[in-house]
Every structure is written in structure tokens, then in C-alpha cells.
Protein backbone atom coordinates (compact mmCIF):
# COMPACT_ATOMS: atom_id res chain seq x y z
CA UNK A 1 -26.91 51.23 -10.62
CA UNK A 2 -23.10 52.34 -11.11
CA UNK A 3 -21.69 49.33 -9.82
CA UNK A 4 -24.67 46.92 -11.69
CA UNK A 5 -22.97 48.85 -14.80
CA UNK A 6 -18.93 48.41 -13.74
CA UNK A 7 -19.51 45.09 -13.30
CA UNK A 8 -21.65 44.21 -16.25
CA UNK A 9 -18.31 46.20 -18.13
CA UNK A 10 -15.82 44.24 -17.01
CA UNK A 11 -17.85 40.61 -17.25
CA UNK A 12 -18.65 41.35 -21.51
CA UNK A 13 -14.84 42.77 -20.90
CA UNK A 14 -13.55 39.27 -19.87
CA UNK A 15 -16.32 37.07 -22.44
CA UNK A 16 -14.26 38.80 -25.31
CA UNK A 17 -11.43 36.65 -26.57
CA UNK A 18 -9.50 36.82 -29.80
CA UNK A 19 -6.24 35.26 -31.22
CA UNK A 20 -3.03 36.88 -31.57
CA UNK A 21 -0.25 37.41 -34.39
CA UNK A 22 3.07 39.26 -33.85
CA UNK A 23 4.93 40.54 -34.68
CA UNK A 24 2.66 43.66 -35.28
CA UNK A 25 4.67 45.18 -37.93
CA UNK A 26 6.55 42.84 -39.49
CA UNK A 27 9.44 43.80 -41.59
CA UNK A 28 10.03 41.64 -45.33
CA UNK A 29 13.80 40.34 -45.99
CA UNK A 30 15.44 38.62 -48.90
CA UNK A 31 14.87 35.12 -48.80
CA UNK A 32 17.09 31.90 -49.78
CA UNK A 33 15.15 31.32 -52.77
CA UNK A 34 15.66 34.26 -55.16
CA UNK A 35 13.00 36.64 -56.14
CA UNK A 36 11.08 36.31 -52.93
CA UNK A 37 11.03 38.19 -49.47
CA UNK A 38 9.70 36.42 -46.16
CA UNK A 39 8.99 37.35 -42.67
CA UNK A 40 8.16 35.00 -39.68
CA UNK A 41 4.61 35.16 -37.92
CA UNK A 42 3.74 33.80 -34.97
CA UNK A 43 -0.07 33.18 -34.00
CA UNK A 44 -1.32 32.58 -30.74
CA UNK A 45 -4.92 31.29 -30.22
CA UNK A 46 -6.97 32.09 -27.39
CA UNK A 47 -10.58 31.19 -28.59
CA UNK A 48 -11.78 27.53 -27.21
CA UNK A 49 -14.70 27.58 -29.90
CA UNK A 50 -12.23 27.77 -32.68
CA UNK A 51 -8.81 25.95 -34.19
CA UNK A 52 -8.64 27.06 -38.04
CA UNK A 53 -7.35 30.07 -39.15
CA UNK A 54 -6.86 31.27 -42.25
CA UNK A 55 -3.91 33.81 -43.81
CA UNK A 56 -4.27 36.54 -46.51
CA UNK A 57 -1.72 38.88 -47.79
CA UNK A 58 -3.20 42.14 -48.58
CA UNK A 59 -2.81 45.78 -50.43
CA UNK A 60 -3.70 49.33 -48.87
CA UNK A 61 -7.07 48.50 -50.53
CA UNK A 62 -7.51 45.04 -48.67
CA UNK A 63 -7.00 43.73 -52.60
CA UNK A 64 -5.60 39.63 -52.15
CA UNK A 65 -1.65 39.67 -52.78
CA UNK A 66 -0.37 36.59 -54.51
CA UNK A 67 1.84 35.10 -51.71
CA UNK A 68 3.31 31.54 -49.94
CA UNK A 69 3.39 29.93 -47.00
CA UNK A 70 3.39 26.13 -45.78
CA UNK A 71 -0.64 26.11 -45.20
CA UNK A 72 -2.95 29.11 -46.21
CA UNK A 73 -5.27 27.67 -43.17
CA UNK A 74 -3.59 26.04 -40.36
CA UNK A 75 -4.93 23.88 -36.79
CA UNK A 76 -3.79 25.74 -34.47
CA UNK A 77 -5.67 23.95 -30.90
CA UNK A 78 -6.90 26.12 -27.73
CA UNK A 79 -4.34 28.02 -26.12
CA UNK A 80 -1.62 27.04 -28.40
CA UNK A 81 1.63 28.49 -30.92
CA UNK A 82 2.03 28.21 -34.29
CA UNK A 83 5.49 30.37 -36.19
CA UNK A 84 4.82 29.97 -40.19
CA UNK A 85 6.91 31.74 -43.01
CA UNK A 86 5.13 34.00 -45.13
CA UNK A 87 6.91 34.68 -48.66
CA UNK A 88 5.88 37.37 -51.09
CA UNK A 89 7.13 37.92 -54.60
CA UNK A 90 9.94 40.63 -55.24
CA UNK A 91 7.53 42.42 -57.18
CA UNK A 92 4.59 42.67 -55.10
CA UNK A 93 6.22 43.70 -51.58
CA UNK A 94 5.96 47.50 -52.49
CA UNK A 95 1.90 46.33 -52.83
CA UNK A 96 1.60 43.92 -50.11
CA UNK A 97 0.34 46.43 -47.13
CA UNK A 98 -1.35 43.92 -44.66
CA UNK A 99 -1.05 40.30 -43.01
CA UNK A 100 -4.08 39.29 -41.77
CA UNK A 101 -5.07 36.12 -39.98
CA UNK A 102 -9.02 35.13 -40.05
CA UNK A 103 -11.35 32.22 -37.53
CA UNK A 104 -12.87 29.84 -39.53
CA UNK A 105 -16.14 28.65 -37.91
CA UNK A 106 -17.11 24.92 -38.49
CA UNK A 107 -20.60 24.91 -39.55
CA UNK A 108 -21.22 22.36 -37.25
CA UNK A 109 -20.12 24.05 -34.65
CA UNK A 110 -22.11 27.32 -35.41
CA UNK A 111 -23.66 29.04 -32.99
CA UNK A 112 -25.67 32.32 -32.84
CA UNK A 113 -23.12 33.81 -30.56
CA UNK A 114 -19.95 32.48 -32.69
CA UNK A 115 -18.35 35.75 -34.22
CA UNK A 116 -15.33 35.23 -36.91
CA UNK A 117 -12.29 37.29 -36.20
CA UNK A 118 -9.70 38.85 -38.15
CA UNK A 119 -6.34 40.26 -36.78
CA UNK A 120 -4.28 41.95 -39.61
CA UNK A 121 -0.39 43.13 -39.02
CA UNK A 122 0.79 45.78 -41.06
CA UNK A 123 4.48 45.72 -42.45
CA UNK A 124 7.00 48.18 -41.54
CA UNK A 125 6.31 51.80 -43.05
CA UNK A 126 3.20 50.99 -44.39
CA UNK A 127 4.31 49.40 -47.65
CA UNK A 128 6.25 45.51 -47.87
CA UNK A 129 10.00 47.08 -46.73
């Protein structure tokens, strides 16, 4: 019965796949364009069921943060790399707490086991600096 449980362990352990955005906590800078701050992410997905994901900028009380970037939801195919800017007004990067990334689910594609997933990145000591 031990082993019947290791193995079912490490079988959900392997079924369980998720995208990935680095850095983890990313640090604002000044941009070119005056007024705003940017940092680079980079998102990795690993998920064969899914290729949208969408971006949100968010407070310490998951409140939306106005903020720009080429695409709010990009394509981003199986096992593929996608680097995007991310800029945030001078006046909000004291607010702006979280980067999060988020699956989109076609309906179409919908399935009872399909789960949505959200991987957030938190900037440097806690706050936008």
C-alpha cells in the first residue's frame, strides 16, 4: 500500500504543469520615455492545453494598477519564450506590488479537467523600487 501511494505521488506530481515568469522579483528602472519605470519579463510556457496568457499589474491588495506593455494577452505556443516590457507610471510604482501572468482557456477547448493558472512576481522590497 506504501508504494501504491509513492507512486500515485509522484504520477499527479508529474500531471501538474504550469508556466513560468522570471525574473521572480523584478526590480522597476527609469525608462526612455519620461515619467515611466519598466522592467523586462520573461514567460515561459509549459502547458500543451494552453497558448494565451494574460498580464496584470497589481497593489498589496491585488487592486488593478494602470500600466503598459506591447500586448496585455500574448500567444505564447507549447514549450516556448516570450521577453515583454512592462511600464508603470512614476506615480503608481510605490503602489504597484505584484506582476502576475494568468491562462486563458478557449471555451472551445474547455474541459472539466482544464484549470486556469496564475503566476504573480513580486517587485523588489515589496513595493515598485
Amino acid at each position: 500500500m506504501k508504494i501504491f501511494i509513492i507512486v500515485v505521488s509522484l504520477l499527479l506530481a508529474n500531471a501538474t504543469s504550469a508556466h513560468e515568469m522570471v525574473p521572480t522579483y523584478p526590480k522597476l528602472e527609469p525608462s526612455f520615455m519620461e515619467g515611466l519605470h519598466k522592467t523586462t519579463m520573461t514567460m515561459f510556457n509549459k502547458r500543451a492545453d494552453v497558448d494565451y496568457y494574460e498580464i496584470g499589474v497589481f497593489d498589496a491588495n491585488w487592486i488593478p494598477i494602470p500600466f503598459v506593455t506591447n500586448y496585455t494577452v500574448f500567444k505564447i505556443p507549447y514549450l516556448s519564450t516570450v521577453s515583454f516590457d512592462v511600464f508603470i507610471r512614476d506615480q503608481d510604482i510605490n503602489n504597484a506590488e505584484y506582476i502576475c501572468s494568468r491562462s486563458k482557456l478557449k471555451k472551445s477547448d474547455r474541459t472539466r479537467t482544464s484549470v486556469s493558472s496564475r503566476i504573480c512576481s513580486r517587485f523588489k522590497n515589496g513595493s515598485g523600487e
